[in-house]
Every structure is written in structure tokens, then in C-alpha cells.
C-alpha atoms as a PDB file:
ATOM      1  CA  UNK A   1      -7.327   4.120 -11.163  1.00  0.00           C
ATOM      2  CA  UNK A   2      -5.414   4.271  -8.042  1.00  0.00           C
ATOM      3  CA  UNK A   3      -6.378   6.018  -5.065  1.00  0.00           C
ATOM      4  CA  UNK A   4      -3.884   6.654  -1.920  1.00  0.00           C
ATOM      5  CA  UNK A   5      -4.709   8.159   1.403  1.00  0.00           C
ATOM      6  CA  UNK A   6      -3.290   8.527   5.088  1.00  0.00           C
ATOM      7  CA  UNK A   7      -5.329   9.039   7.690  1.00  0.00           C
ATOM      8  CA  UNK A   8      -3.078  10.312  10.849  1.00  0.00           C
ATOM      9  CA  UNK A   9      -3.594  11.697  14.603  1.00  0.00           C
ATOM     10  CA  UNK A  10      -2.256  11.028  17.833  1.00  0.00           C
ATOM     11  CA  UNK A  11      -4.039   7.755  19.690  1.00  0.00           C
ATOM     12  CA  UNK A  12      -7.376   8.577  20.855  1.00  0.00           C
ATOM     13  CA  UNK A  13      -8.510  10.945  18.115  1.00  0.00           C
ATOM     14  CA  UNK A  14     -10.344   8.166  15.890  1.00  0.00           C
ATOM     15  CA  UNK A  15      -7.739   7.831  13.095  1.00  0.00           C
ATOM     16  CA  UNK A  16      -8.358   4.029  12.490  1.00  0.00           C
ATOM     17  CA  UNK A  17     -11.985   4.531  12.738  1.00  0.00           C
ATOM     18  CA  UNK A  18     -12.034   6.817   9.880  1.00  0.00           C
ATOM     19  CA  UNK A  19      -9.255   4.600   7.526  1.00  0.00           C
ATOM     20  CA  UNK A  20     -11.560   1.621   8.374  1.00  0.00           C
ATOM     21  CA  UNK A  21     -14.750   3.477   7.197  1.00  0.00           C
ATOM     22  CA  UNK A  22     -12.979   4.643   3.940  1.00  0.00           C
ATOM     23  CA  UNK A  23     -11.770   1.047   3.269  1.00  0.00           C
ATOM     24  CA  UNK A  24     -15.231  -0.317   3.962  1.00  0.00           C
ATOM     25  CA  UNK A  25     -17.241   2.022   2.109  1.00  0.00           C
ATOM     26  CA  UNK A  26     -14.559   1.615  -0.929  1.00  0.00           C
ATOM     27  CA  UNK A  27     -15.181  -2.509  -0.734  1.00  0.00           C
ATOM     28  CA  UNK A  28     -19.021  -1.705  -0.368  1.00  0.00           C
ATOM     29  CA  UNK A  29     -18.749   0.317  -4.031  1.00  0.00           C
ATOM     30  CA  UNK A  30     -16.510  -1.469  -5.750  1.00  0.00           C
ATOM     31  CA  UNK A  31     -15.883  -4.692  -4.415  1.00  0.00           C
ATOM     32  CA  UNK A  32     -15.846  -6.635  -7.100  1.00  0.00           C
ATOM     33  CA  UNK A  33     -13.591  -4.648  -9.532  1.00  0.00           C
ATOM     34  CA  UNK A  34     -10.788  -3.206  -6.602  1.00  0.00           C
ATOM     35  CA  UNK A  35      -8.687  -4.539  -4.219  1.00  0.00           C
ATOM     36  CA  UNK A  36      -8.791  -2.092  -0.627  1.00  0.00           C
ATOM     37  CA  UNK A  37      -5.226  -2.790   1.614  1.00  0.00           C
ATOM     38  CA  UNK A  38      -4.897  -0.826   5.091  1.00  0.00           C
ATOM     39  CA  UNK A  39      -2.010  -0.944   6.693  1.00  0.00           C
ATOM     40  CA  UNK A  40      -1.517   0.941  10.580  1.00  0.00           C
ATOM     41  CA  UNK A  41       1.524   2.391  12.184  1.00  0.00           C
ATOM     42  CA  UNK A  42       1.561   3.353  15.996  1.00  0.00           C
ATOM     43  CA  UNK A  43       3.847   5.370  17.806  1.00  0.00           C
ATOM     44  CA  UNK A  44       5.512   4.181  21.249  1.00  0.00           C
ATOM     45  CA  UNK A  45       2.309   4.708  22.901  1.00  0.00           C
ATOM     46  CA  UNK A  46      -1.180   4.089  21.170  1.00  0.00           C
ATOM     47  CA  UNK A  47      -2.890   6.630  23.440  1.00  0.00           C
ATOM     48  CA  UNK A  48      -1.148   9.897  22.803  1.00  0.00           C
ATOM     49  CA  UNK A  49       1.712   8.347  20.651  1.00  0.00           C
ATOM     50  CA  UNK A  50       1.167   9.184  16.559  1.00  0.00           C
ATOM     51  CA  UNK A  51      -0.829   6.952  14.571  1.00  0.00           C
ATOM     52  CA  UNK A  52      -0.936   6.703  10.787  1.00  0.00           C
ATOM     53  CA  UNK A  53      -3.411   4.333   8.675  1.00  0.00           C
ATOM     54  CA  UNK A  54      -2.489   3.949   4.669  1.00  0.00           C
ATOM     55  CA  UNK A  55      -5.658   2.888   2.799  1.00  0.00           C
ATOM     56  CA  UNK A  56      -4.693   1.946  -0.401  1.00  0.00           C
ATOM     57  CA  UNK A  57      -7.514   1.471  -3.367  1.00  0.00           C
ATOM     58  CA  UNK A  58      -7.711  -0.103  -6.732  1.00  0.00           C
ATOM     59  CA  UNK A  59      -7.192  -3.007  -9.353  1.00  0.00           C
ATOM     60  CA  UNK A  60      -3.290  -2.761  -9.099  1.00  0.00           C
ATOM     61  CA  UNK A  61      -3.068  -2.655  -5.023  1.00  0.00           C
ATOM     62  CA  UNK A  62      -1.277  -5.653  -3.121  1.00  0.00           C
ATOM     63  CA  UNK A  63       0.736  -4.354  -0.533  1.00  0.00           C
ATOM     64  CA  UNK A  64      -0.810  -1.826   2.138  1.00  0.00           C
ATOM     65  CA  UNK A  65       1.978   0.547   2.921  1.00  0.00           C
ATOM     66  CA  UNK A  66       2.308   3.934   0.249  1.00  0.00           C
ATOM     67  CA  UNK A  67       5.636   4.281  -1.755  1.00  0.00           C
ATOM     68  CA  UNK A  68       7.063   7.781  -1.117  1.00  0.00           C
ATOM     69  CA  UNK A  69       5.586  10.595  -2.255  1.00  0.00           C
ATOM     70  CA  UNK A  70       2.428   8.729  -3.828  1.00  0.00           C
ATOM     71  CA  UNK A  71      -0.155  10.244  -1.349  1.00  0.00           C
ATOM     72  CA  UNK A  72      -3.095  11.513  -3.159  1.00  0.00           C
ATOM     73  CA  UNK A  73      -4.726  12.761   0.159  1.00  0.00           C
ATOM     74  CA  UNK A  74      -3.963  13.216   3.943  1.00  0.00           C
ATOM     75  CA  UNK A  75      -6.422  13.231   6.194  1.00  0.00           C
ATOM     76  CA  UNK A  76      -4.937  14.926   9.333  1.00  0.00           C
ATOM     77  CA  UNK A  77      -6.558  14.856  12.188  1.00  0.00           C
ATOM     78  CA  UNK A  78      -3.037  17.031  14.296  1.00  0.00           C
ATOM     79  CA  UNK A  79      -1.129  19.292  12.467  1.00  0.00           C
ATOM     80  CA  UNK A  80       2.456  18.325  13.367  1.00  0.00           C
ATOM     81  CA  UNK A  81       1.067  14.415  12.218  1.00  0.00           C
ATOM     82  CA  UNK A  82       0.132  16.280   9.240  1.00  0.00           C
ATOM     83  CA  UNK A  83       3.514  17.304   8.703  1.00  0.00           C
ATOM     84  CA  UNK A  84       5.222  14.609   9.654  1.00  0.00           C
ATOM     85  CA  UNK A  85       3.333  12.583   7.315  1.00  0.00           C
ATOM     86  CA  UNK A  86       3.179  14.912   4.268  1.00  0.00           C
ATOM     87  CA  UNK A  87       7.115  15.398   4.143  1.00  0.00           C
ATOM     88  CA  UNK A  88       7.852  11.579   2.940  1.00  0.00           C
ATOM     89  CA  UNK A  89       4.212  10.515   1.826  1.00  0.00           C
ATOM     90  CA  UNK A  90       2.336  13.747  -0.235  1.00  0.00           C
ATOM     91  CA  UNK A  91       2.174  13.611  -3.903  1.00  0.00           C
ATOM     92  CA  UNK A  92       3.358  16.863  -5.557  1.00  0.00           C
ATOM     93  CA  UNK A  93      -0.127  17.371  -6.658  1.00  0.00           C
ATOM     94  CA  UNK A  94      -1.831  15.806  -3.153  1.00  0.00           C
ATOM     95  CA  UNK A  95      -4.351  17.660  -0.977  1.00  0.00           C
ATOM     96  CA  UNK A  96      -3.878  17.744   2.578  1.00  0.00           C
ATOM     97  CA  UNK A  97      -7.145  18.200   4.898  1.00  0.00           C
ATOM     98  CA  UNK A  98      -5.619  19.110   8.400  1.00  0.00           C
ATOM     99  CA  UNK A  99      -7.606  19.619  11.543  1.00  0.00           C
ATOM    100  CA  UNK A 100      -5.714  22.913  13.311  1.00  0.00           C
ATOM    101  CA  UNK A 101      -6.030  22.178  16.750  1.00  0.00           C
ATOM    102  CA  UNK A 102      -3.176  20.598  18.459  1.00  0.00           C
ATOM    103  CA  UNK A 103      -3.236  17.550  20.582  1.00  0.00           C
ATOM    104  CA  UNK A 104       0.581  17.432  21.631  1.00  0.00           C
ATOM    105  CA  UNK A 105       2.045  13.672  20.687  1.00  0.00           C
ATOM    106  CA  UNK A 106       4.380  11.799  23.521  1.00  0.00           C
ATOM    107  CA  UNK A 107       7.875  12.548  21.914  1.00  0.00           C
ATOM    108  CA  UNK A 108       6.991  16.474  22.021  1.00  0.00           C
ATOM    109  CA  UNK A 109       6.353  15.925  25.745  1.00  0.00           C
ATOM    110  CA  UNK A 110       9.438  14.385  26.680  1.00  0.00           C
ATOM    111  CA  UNK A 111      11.074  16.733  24.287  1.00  0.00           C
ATOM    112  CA  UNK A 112      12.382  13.807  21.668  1.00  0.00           C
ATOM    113  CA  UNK A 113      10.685  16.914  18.890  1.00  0.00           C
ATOM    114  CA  UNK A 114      10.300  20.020  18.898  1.00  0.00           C
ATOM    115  CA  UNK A 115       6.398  21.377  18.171  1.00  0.00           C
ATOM    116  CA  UNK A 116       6.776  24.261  14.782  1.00  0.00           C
ATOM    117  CA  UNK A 117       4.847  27.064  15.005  1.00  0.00           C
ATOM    118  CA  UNK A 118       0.921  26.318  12.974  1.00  0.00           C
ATOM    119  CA  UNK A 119       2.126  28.687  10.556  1.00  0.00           C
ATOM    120  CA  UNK A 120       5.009  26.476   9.619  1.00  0.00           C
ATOM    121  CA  UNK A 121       2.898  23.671   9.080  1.00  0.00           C
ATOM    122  CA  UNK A 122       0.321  25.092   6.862  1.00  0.00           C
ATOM    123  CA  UNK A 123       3.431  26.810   5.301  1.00  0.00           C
ATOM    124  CA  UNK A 124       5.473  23.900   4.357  1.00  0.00           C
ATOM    125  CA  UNK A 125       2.344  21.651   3.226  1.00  0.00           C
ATOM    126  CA  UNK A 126       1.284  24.485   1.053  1.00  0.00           C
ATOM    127  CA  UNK A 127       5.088  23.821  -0.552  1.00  0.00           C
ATOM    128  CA  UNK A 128       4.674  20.045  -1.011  1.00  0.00           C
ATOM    129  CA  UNK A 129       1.421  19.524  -2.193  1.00  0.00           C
ATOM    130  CA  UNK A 130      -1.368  21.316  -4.641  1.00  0.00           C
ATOM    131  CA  UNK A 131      -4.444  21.730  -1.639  1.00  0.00           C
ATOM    132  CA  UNK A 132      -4.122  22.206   2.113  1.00  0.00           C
ATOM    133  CA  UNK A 133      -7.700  22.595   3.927  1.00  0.00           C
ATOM    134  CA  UNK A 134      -7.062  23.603   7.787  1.00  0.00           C
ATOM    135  CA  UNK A 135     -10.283  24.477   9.822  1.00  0.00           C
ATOM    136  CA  UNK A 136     -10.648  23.706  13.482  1.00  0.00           C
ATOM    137  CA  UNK A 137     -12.431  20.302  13.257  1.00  0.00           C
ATOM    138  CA  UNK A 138     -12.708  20.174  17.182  1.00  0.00           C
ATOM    139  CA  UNK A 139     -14.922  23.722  17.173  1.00  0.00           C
ATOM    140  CA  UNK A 140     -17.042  21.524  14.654  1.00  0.00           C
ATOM    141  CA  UNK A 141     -17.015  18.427  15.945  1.00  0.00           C
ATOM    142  CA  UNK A 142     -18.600  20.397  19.498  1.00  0.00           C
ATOM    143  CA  UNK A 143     -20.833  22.053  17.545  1.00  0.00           C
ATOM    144  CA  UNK A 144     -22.058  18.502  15.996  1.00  0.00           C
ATOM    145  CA  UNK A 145     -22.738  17.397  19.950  1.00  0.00           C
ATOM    146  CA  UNK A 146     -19.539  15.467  20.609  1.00  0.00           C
ATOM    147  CA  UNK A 147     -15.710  16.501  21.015  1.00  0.00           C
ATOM    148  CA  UNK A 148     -15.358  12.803  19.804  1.00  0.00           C
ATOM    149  CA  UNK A 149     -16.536  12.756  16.592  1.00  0.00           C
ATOM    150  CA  UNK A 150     -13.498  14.774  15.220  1.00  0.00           C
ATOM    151  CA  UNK A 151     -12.968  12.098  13.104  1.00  0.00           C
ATOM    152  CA  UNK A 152     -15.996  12.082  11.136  1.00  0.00           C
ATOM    153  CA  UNK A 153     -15.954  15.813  10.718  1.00  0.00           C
ATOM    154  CA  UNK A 154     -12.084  15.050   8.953  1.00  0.00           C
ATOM    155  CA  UNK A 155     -13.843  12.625   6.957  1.00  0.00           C
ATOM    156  CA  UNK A 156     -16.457  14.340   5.619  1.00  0.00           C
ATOM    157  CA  UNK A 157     -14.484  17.426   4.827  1.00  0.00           C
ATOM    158  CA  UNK A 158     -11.537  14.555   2.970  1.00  0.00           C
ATOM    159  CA  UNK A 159     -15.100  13.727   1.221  1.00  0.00           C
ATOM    160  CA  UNK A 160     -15.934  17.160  -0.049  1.00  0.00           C
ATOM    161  CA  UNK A 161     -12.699  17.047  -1.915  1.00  0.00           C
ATOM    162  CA  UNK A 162     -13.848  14.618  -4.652  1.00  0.00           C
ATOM    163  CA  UNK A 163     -10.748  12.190  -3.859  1.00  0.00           C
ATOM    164  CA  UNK A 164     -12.738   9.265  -1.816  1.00  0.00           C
ATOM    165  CA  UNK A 165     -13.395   6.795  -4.525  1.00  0.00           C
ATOM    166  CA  UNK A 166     -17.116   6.029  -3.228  1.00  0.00           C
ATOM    167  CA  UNK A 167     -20.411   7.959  -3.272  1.00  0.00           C
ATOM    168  CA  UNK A 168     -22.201   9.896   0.198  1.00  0.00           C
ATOM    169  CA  UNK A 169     -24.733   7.528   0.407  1.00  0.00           C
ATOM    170  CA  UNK A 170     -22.099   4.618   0.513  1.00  0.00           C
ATOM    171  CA  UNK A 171     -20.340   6.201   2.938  1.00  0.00           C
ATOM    172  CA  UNK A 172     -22.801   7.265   5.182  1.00  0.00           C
ATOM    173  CA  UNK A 173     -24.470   3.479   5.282  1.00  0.00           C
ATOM    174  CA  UNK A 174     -20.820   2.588   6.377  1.00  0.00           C
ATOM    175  CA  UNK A 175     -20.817   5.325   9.103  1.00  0.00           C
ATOM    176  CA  UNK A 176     -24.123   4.606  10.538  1.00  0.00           C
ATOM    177  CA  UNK A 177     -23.068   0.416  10.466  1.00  0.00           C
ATOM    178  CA  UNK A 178     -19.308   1.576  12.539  1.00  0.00           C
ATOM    179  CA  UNK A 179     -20.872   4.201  14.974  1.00  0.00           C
ATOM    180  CA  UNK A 180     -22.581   2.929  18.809  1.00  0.00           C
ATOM    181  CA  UNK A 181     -26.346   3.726  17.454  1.00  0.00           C
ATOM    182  CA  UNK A 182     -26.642   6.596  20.230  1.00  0.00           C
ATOM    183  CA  UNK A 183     -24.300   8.104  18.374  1.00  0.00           C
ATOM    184  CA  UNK A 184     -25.301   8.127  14.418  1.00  0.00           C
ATOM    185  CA  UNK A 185     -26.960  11.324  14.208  1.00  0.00           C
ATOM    186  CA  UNK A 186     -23.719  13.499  16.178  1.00  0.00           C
ATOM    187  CA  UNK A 187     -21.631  11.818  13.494  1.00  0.00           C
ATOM    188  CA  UNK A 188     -23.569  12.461  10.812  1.00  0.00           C
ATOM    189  CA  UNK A 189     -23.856  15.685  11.587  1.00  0.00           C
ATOM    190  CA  UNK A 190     -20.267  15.942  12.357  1.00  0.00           C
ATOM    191  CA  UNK A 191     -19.672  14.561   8.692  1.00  0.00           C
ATOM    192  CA  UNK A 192     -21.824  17.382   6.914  1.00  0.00           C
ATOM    193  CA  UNK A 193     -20.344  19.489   9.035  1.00  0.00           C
ATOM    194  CA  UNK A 194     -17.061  19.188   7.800  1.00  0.00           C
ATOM    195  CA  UNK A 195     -17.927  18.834   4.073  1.00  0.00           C
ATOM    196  CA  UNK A 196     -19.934  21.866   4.189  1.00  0.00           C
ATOM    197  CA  UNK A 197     -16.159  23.620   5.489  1.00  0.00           C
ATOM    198  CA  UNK A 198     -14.190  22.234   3.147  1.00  0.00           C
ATOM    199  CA  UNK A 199     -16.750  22.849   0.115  1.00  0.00           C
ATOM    200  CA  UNK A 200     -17.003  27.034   1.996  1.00  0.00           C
ATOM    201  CA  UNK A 201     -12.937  26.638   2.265  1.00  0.00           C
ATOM    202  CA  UNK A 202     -12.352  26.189  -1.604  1.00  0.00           C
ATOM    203  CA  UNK A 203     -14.485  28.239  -2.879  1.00  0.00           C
ATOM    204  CA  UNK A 204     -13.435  31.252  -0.448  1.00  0.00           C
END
């Protein structure tokens, strides 16, 4: 088995964080019988510029960029990212888990893009893929105790959807080993949190 994810935001959000738990907590579970390759792409400017992380996962992996259209799951952390990533990366039967508030990335500012409407996000990845998930994971992340632990509420929702090839407990370990020890029990929360959304999302 093969497993193939993006993790994408706009610099600040925690985007590599959360590709570099995944890829840790994959090695930590199945070390010895995958290979794990992450690869990162920044935009002009890594604070505010768009940032994409391909983790990659399993016995047949060597290089750490996806092949079009072979993206079992995106983890969005800003819906135009979400788009932007979806449209050459998302598998026809991929799952997109997109964060809805919008934290406006450098070439929308200086007007090199144009920012579609939230509608015609959720619209269009609802056309290329099989799942799209879109809660406000900043309302959550608050409610956890921190506005910066949006990326572990992405991540535990991306965990609810069965696609992260590693159990909770593996995961969490991983987590708690990444995150300033202050800080473990606002991210944990922040991670049951978001699986508890996705999990209410699906079966709506």
C-alpha cells in the first residue's frame, strides 16, 4: 500500500509541523517495512507566502514529490491553498480536509491572484475529489486554548478520516515528542477537537 498526502497553508500556520508529525509517526509504525519521503515547497515568502509539504508513504516510495493527480488526502490548512493544491495533485477518489478561514497569501495582496469566493472552493473540490471536510479549524483551535495550534486540529480531523497509515496512540506519542511541553495538552486537545468534527461532519 501506498499512501499520499499534502499538507498546505500559507507560512506561519504550522504546515511543516503537521507533514513532519505524519512522517514521524508513519516511521514510528512501520519503520521497518515502509519507506516515508517529505518533500517542501515555499512560496516567495515563507511567512505569508504558500507552503505545501508532500509526505509520501510505503514499500514502493523513493522520490518525495506526488505525480499528478495521485493525492489520496489534502490537508488544508487555507482554502485557496486547498484549491490550488487539489487542481493538479487530488486523486479522483481523494478527500480534502480544508480549514475555512482565510489567511490571505502574498500574491493575493499584491494582486498577482485573484481570491474566489469560499463557495467556489468547496464547489470545485467537491468536483475533483470523492470527500471535502471544511469546518473553521481556527474557532477550534481557540476553543482548544491556542489560535496556534490550527495545525493539530487539521491533523486530527485528516486522522478521523481513516487515511493516516498509523494508529492514535502513535500519533499522539509523536505530537507530545514535537510540541514545547507547555503546550501538549492545547494540542492535544486541539487534535480531538478536530477528529471529533470531522467524525460529526460525515456522519451529518
Amino acid at each position: 500500500m501506498e499512501t499520499n498526502i499534502i499538507v498546505t497553508g500559507v507560512g506561519g500556520q504550522g504546515s511543516i509541523l503537521a507533514s513532519h508529525i505524519i512522517a514521524e509517526a508513519a516511521l514510528k509504525e512501520h519503520g521497518e517495512t515502509c519507506r516515508v519521503r517529505v518533500g517542501e515547497t515555499f512560496g516567495a515568502a515563507q511567512r505569508g507566502g504558500a507552503v505545501a509539504s508532500h509526505v509520501r508513504i510505503g514499500e514502493g516510495v523513493y522520490g518525495p514529490l506526488l505525480g499528478r493527480g495521485t493525492a489520496d488526502l489534502i490537508i488544508a490548512l487555507e482554502p485557496m491553498e486547498a484549491l490550488r493544491l487539489s487542481v493538479p495533485y487530488l486523486a479522483a477518489g481523494g478527500t480534502v480536509v480544508m480549514n475555512t478561514g482565510m489567511q490571505v497569501p502574498v500574491d493575493v495582496k499584491v494582486g498577482a491572484v485573484e481570491y474566489p469566493s469560499l463557495e467556489a472552493i468547496q464547489g470545485a473540490l467537491q468536483r475533483l475529489g470523492k470527500r471535502v471536510v471544511a469546518f473553521d479549524g481556527g474557532e477550534l483551535a481557540s476553543e482548544a486554548g491556542s489560535a496556534k495550534v490550527l495545525s493539530m486540529v487539521m491533523l486530527g480531523a485528516a486522522f478521523a478520516s481513516g487515511l493516516l497509515p498509523f494508529c492514535e496512540e502513535t500519533v499522539l506519542s509523536v505530537v507530545a515528542a514535537k510540541v514545547p511541553q507547555k503546550t501538549i495538552d492545547t494540542n492535544l486537545e486541539a487534535f480531538a477537537l478536530g477528529k471529533k468534527t470531522y467524525q460529526q461532519a460525515v456522519h451529518a
